[in-house]
PDB file of N, CA and C in Angstrom:
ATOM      1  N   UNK A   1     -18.374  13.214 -29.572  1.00  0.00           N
ATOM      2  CA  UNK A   1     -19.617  13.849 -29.216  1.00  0.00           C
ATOM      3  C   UNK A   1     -20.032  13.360 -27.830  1.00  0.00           C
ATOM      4  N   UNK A   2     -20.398  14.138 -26.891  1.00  0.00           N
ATOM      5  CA  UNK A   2     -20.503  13.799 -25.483  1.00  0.00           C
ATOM      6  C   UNK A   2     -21.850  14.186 -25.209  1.00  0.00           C
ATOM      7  N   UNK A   3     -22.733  13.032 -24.913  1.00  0.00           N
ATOM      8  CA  UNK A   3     -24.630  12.689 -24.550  1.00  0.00           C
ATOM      9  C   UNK A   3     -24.979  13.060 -23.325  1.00  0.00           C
ATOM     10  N   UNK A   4     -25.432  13.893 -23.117  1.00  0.00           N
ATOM     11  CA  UNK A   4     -26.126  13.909 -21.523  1.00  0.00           C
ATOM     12  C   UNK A   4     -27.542  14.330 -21.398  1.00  0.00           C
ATOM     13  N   UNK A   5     -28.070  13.849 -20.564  1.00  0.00           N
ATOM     14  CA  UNK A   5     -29.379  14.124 -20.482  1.00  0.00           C
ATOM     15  C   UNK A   5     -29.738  14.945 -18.824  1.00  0.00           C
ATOM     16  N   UNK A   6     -28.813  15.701 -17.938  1.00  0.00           N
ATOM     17  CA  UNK A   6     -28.842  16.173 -17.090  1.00  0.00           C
ATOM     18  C   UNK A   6     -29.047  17.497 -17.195  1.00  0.00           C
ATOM     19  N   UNK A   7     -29.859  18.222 -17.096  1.00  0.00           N
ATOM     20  CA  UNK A   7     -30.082  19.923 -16.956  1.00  0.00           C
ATOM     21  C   UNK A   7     -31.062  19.840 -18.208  1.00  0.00           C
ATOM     22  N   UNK A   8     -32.207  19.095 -18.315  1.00  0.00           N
ATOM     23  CA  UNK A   8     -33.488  19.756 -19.085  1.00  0.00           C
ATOM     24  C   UNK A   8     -32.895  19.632 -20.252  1.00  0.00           C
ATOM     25  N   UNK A   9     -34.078  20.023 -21.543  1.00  0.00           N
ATOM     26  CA  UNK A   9     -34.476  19.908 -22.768  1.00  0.00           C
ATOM     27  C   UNK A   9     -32.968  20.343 -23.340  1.00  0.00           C
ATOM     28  N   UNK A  10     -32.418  21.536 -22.823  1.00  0.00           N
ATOM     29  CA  UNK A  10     -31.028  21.771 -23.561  1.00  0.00           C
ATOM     30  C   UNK A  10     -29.818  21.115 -23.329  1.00  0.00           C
ATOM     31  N   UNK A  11     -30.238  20.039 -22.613  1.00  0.00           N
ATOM     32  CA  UNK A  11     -28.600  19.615 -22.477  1.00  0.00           C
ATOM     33  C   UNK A  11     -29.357  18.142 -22.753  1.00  0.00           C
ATOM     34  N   UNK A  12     -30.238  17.993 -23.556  1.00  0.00           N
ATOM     35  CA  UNK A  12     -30.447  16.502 -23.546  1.00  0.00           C
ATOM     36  C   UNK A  12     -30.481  16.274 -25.174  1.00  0.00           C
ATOM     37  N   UNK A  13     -29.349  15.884 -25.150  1.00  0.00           N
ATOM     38  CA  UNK A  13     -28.922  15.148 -26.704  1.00  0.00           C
ATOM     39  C   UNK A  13     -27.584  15.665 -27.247  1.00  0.00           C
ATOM     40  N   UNK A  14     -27.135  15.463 -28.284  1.00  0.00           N
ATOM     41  CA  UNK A  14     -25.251  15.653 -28.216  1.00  0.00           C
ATOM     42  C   UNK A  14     -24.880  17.141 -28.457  1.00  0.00           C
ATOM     43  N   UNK A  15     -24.095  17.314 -27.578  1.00  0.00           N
ATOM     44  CA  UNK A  15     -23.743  18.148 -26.928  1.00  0.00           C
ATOM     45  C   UNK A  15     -23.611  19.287 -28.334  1.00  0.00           C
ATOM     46  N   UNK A  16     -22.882  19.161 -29.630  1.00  0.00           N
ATOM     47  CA  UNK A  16     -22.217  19.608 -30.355  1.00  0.00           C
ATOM     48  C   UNK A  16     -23.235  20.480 -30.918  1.00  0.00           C
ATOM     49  N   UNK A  17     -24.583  19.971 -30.846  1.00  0.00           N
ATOM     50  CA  UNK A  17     -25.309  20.506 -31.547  1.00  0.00           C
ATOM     51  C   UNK A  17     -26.203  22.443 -30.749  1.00  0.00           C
ATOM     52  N   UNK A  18     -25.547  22.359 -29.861  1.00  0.00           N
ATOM     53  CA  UNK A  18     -25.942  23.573 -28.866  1.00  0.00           C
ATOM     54  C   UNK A  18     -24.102  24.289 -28.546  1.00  0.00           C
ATOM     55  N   UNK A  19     -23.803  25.185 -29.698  1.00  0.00           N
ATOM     56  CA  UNK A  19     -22.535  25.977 -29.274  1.00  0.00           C
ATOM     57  C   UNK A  19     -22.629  26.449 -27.925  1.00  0.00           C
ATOM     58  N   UNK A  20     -21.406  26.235 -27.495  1.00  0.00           N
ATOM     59  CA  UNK A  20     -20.894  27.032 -25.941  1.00  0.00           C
ATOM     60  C   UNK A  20     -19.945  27.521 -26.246  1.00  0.00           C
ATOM     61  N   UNK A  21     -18.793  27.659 -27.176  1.00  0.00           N
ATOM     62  CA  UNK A  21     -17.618  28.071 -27.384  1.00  0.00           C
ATOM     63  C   UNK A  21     -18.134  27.876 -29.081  1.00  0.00           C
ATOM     64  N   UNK A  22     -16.536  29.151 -29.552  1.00  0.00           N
ATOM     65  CA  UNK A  22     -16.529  29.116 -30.997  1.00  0.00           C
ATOM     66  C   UNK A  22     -17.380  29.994 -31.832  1.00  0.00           C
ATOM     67  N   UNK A  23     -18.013  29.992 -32.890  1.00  0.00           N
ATOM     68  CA  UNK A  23     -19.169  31.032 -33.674  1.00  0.00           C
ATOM     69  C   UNK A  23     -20.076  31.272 -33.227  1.00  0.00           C
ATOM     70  N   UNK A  24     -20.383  32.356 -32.737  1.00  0.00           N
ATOM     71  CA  UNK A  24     -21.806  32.410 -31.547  1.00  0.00           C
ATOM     72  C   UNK A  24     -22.769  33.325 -32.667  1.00  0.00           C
ATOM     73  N   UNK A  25     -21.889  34.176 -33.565  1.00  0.00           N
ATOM     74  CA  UNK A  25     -23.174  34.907 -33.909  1.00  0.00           C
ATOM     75  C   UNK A  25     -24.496  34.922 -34.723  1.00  0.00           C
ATOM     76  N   UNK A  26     -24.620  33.771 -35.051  1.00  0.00           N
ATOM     77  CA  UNK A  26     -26.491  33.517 -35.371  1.00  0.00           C
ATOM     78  C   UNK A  26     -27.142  33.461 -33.782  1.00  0.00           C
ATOM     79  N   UNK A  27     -26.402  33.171 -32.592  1.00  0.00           N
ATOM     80  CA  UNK A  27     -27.015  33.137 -31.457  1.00  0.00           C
ATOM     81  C   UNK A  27     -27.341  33.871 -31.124  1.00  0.00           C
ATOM     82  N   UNK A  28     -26.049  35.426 -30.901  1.00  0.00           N
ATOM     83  CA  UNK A  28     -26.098  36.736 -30.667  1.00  0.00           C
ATOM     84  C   UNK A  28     -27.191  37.266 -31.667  1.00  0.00           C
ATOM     85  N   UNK A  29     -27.226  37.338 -32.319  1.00  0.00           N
ATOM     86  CA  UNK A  29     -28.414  37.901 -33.382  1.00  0.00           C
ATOM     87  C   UNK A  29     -29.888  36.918 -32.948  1.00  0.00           C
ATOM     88  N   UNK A  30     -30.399  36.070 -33.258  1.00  0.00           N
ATOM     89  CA  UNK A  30     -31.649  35.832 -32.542  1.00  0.00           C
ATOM     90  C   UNK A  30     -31.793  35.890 -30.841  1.00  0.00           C
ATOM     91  N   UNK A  31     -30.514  36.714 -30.166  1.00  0.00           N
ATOM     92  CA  UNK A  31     -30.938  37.288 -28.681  1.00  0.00           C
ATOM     93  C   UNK A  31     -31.139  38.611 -29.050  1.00  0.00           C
ATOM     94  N   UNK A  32     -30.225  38.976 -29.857  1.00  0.00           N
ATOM     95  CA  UNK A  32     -30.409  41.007 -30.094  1.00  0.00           C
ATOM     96  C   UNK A  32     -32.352  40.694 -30.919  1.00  0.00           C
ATOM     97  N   UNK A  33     -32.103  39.982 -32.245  1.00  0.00           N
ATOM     98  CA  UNK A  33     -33.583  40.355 -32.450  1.00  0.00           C
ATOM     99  C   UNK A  33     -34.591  40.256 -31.720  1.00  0.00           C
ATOM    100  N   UNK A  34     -34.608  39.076 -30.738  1.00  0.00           N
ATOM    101  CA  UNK A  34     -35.925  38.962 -29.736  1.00  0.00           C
ATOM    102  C   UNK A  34     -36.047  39.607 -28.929  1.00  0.00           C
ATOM    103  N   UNK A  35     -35.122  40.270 -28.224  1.00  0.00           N
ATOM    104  CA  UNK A  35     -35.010  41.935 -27.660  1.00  0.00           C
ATOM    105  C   UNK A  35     -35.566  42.537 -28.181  1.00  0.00           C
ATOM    106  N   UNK A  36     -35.175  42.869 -29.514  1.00  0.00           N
ATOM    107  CA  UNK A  36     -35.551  44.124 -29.820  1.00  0.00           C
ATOM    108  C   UNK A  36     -37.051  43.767 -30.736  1.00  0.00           C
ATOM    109  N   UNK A  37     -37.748  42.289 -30.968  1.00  0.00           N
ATOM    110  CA  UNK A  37     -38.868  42.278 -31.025  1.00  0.00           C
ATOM    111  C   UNK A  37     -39.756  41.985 -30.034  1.00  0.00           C
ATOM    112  N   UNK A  38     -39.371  41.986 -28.687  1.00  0.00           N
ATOM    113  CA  UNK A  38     -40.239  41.906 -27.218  1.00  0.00           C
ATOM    114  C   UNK A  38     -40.282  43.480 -27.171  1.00  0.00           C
ATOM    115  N   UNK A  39     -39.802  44.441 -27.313  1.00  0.00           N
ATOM    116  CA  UNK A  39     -39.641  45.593 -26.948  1.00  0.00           C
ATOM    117  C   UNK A  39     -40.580  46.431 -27.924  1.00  0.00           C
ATOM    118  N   UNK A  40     -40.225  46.367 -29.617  1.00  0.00           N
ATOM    119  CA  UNK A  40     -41.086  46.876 -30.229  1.00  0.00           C
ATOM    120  C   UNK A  40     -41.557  45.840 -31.458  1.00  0.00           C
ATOM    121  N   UNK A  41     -42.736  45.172 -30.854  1.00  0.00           N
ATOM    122  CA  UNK A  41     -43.125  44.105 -31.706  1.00  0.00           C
ATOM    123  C   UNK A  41     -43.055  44.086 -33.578  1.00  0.00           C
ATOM    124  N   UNK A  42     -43.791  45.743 -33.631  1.00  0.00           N
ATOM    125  CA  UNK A  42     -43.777  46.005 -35.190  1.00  0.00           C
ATOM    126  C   UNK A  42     -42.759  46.215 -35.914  1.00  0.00           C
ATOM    127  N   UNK A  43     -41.357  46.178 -35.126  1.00  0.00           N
ATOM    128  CA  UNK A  43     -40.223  46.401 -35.783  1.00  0.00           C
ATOM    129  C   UNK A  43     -39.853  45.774 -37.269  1.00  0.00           C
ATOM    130  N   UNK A  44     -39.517  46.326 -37.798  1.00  0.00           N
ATOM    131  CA  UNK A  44     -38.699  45.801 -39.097  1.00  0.00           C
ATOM    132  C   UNK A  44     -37.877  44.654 -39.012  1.00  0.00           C
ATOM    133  N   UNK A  45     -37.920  42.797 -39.368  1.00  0.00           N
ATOM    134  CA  UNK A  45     -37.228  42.297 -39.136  1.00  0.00           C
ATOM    135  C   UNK A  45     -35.502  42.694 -39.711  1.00  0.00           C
ATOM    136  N   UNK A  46     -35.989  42.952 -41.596  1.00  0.00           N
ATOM    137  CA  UNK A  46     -34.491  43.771 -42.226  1.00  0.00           C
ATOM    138  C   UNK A  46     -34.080  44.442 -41.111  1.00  0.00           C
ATOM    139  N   UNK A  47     -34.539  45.597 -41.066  1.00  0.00           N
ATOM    140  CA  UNK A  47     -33.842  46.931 -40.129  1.00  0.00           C
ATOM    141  C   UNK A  47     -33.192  46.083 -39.009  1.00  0.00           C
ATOM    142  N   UNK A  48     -33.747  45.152 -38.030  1.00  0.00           N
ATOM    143  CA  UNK A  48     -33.238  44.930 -36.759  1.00  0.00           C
ATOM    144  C   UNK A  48     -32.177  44.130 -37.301  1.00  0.00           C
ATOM    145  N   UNK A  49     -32.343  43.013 -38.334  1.00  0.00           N
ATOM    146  CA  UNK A  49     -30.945  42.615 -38.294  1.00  0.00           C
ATOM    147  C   UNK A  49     -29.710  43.653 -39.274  1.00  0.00           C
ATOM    148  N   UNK A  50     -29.970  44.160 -40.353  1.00  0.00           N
ATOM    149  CA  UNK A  50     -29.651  45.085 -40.659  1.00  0.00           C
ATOM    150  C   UNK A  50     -28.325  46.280 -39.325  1.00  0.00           C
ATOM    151  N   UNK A  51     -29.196  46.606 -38.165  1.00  0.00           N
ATOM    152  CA  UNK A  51     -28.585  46.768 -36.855  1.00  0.00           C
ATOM    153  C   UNK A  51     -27.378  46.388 -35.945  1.00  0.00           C
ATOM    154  N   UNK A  52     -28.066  45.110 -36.562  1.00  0.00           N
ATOM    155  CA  UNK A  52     -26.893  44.122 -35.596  1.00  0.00           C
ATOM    156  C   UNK A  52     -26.010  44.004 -36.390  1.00  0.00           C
ATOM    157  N   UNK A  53     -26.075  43.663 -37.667  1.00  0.00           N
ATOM    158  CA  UNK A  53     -24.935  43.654 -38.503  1.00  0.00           C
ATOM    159  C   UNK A  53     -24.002  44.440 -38.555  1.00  0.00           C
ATOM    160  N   UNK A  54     -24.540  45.962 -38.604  1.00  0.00           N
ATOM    161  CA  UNK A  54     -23.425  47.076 -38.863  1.00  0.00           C
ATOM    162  C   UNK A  54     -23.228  47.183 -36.749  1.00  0.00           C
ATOM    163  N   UNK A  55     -23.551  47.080 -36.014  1.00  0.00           N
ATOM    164  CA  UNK A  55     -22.639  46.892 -34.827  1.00  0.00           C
ATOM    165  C   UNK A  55     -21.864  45.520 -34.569  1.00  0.00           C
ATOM    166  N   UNK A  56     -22.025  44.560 -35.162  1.00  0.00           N
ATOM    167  CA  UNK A  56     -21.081  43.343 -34.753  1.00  0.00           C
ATOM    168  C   UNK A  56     -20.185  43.545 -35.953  1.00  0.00           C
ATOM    169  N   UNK A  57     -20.041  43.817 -37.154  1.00  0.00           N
ATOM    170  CA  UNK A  57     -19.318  43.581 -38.142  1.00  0.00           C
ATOM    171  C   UNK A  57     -18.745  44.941 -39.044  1.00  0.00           C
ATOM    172  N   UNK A  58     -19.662  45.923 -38.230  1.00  0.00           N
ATOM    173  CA  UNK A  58     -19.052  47.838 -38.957  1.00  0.00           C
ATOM    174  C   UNK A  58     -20.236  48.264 -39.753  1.00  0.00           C
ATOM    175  N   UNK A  59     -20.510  48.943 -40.076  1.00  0.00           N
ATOM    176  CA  UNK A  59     -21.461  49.518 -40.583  1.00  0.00           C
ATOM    177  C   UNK A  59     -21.190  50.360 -42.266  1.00  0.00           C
ATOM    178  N   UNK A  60     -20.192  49.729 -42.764  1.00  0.00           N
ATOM    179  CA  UNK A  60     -20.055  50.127 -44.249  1.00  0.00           C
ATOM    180  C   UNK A  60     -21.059  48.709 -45.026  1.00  0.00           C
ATOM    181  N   UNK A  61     -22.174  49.904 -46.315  1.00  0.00           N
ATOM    182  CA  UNK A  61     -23.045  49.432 -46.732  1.00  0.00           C
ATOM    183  C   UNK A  61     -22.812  47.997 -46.993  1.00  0.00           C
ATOM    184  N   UNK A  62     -21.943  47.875 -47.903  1.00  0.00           N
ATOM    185  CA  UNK A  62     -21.639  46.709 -48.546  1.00  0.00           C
ATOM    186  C   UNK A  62     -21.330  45.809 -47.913  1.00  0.00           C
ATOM    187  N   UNK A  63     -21.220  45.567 -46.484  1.00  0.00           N
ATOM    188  CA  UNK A  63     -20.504  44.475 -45.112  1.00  0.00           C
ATOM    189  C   UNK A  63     -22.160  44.176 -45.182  1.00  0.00           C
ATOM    190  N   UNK A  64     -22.752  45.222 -44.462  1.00  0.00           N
ATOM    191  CA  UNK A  64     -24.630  45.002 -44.019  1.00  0.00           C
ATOM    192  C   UNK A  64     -24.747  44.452 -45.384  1.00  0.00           C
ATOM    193  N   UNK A  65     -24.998  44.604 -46.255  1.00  0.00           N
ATOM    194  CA  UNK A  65     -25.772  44.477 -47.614  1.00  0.00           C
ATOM    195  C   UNK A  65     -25.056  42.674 -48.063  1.00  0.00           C
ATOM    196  N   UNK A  66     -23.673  42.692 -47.618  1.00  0.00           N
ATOM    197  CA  UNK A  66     -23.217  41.084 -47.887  1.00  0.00           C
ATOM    198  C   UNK A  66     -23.496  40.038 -46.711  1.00  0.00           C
ATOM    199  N   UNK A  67     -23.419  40.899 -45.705  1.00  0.00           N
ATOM    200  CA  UNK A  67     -23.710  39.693 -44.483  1.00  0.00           C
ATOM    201  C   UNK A  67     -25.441  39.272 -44.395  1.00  0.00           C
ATOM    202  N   UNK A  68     -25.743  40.743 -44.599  1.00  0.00           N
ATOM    203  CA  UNK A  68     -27.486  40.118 -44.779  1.00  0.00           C
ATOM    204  C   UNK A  68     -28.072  39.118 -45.543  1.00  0.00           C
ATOM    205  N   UNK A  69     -27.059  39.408 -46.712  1.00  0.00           N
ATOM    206  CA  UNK A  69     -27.690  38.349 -47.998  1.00  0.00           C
ATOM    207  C   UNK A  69     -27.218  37.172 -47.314  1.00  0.00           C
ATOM    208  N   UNK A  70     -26.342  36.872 -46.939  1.00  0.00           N
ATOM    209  CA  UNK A  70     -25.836  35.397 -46.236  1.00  0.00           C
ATOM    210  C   UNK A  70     -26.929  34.930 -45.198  1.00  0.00           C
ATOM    211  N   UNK A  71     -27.204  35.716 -43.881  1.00  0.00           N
ATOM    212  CA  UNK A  71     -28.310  35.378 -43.009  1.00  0.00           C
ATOM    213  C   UNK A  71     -29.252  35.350 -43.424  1.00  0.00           C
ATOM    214  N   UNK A  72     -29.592  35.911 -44.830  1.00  0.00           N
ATOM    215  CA  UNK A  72     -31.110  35.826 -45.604  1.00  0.00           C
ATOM    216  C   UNK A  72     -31.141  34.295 -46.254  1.00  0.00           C
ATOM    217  N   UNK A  73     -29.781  33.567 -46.277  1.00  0.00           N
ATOM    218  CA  UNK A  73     -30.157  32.114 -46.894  1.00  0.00           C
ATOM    219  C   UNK A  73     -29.594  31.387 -45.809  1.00  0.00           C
ATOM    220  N   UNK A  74     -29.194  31.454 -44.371  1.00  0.00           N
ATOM    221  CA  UNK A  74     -28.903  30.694 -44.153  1.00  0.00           C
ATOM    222  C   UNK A  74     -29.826  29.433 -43.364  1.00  0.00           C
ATOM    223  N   UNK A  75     -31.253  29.463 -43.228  1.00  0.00           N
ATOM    224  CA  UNK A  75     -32.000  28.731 -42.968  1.00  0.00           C
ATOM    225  C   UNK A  75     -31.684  27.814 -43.312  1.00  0.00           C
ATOM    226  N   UNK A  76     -32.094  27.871 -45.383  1.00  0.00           N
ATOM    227  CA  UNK A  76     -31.953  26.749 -46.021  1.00  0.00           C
ATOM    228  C   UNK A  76     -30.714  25.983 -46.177  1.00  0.00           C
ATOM    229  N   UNK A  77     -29.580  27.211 -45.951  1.00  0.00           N
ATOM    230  CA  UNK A  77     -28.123  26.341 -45.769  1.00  0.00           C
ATOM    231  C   UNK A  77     -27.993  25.483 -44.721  1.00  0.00           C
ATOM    232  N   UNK A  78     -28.678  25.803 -43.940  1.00  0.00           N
ATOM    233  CA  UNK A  78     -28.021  24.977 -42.795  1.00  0.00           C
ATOM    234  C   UNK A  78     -29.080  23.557 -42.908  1.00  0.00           C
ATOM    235  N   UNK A  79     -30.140  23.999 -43.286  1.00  0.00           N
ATOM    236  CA  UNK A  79     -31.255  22.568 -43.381  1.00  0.00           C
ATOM    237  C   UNK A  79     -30.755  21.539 -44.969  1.00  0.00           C
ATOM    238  N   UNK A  80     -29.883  22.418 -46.026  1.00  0.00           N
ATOM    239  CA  UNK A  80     -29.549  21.419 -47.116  1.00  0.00           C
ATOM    240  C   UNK A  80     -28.403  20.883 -46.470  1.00  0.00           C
ATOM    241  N   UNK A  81     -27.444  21.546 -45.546  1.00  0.00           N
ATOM    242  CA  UNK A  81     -26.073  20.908 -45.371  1.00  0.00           C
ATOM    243  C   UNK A  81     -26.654  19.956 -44.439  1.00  0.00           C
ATOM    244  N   UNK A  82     -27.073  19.906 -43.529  1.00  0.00           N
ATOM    245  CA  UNK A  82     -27.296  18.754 -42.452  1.00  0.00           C
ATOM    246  C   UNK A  82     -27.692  17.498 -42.696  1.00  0.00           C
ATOM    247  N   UNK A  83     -27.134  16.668 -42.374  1.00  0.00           N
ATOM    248  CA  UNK A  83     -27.912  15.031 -42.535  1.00  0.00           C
ATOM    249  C   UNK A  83     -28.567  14.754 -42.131  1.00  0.00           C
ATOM    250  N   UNK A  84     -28.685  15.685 -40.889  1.00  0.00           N
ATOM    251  CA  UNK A  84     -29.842  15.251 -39.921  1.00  0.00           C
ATOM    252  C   UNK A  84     -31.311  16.186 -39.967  1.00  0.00           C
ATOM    253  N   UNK A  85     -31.888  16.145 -41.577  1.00  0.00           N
ATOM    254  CA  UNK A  85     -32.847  17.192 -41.950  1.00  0.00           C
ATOM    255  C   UNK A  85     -33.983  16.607 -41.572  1.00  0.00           C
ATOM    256  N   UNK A  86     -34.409  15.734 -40.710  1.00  0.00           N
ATOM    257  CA  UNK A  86     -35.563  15.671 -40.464  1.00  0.00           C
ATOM    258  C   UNK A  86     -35.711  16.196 -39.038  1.00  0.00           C
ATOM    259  N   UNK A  87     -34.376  15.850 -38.190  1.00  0.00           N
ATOM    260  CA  UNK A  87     -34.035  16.392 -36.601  1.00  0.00           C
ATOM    261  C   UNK A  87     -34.660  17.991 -36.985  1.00  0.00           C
ATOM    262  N   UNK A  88     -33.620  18.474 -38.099  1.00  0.00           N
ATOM    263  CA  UNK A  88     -33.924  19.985 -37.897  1.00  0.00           C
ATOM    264  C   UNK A  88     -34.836  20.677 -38.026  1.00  0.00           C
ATOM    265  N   UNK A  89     -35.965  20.099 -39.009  1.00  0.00           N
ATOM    266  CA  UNK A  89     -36.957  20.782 -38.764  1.00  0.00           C
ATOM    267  C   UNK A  89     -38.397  20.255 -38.280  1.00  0.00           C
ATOM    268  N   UNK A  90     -37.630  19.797 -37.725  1.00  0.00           N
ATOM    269  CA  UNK A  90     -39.209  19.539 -36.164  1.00  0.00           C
ATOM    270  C   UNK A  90     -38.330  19.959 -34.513  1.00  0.00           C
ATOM    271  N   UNK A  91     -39.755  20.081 -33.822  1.00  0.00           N
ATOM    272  CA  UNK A  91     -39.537  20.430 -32.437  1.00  0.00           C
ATOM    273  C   UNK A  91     -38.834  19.212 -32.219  1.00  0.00           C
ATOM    274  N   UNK A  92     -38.340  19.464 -31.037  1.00  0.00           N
ATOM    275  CA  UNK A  92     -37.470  18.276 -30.224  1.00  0.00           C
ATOM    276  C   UNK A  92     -38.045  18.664 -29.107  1.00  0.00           C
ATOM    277  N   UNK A  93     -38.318  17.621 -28.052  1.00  0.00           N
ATOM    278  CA  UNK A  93     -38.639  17.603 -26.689  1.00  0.00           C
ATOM    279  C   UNK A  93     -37.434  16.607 -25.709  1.00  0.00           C
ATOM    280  N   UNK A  94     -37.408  16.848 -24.494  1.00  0.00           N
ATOM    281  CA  UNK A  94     -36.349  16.120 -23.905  1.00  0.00           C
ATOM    282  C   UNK A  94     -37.970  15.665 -23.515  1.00  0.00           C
ATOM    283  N   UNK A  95     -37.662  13.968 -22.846  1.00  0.00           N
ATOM    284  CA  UNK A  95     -38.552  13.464 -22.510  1.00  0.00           C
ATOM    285  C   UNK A  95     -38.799  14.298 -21.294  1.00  0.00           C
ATOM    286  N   UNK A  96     -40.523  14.159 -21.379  1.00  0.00           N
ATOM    287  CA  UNK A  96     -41.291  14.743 -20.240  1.00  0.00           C
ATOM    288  C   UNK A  96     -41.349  16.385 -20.025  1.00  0.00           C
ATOM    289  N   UNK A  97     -40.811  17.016 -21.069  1.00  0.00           N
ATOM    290  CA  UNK A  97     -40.645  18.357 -21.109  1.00  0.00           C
ATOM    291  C   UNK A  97     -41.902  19.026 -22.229  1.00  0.00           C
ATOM    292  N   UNK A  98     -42.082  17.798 -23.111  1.00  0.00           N
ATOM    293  CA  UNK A  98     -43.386  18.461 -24.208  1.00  0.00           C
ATOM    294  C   UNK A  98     -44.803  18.662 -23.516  1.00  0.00           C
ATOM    295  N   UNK A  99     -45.041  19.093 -24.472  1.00  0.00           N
ATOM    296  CA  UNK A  99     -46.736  19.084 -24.461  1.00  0.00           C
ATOM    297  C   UNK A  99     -47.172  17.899 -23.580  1.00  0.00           C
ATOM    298  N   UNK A 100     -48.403  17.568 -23.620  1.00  0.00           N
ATOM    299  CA  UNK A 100     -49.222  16.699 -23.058  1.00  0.00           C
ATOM    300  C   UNK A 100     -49.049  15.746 -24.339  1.00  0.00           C
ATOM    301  N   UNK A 101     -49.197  14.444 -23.767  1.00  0.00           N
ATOM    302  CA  UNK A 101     -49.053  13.435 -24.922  1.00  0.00           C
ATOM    303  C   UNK A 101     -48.192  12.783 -25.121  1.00  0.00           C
ATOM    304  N   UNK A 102     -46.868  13.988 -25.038  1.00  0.00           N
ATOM    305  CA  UNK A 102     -45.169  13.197 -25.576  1.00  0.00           C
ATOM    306  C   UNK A 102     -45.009  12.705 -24.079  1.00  0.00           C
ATOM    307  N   UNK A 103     -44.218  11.558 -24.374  1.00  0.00           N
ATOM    308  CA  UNK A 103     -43.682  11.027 -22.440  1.00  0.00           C
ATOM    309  C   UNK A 103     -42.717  11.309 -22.357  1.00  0.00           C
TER     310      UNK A 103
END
């Protein structure tokens, strides 16, 4: 695991934990959804990912209908698998990048 703290809040802490290579698509999908919820706020979260699903993976029901159910739990999967469940669900700040208060 390789530490750097050079280039701001995202490059400060081990590296592994911010993909650059390899499984990108929970990434690709919260860039397609925030697109497409900057654009039309009231959108359907289902429908938009629903969207992305049948263009990244085909659009036969049962692909959308199995991959959804997977992204519909994977919050909690990823917060029961991790050891590091207290990292994951709180903000992280690189120093001097938070709010007022954090140093």
């Amino acid at each position: 695991m390789e530490w750097t703290q050079d280039g701001g809040p995202w490059r400060a802490g081990p590296m592994s934990l911010y993909l650059k290579s390899g499984f990108w698509q929970l990434y690709d999908l919260n860039g397609y959804a925030g697109g497409r919820l900057g654009w039309d706020p009231s959108s359907d979260l289902g429908a938009v990912n629903a969207d992305w699903i049948a263009r990244t993976f085909g659009d036969d029901p049962a692909v959308v209908r199995a991959v959804g159910e997977v992204l519909s739990r994977s919050r909690e999967t990823v917060l029961d698998g991790l050891y590091i469940r207290p990292y994951a669900v709180r903000q992280v700040f690189a120093r001097g990048s938070g709010p007022s208060g954090i140093p």
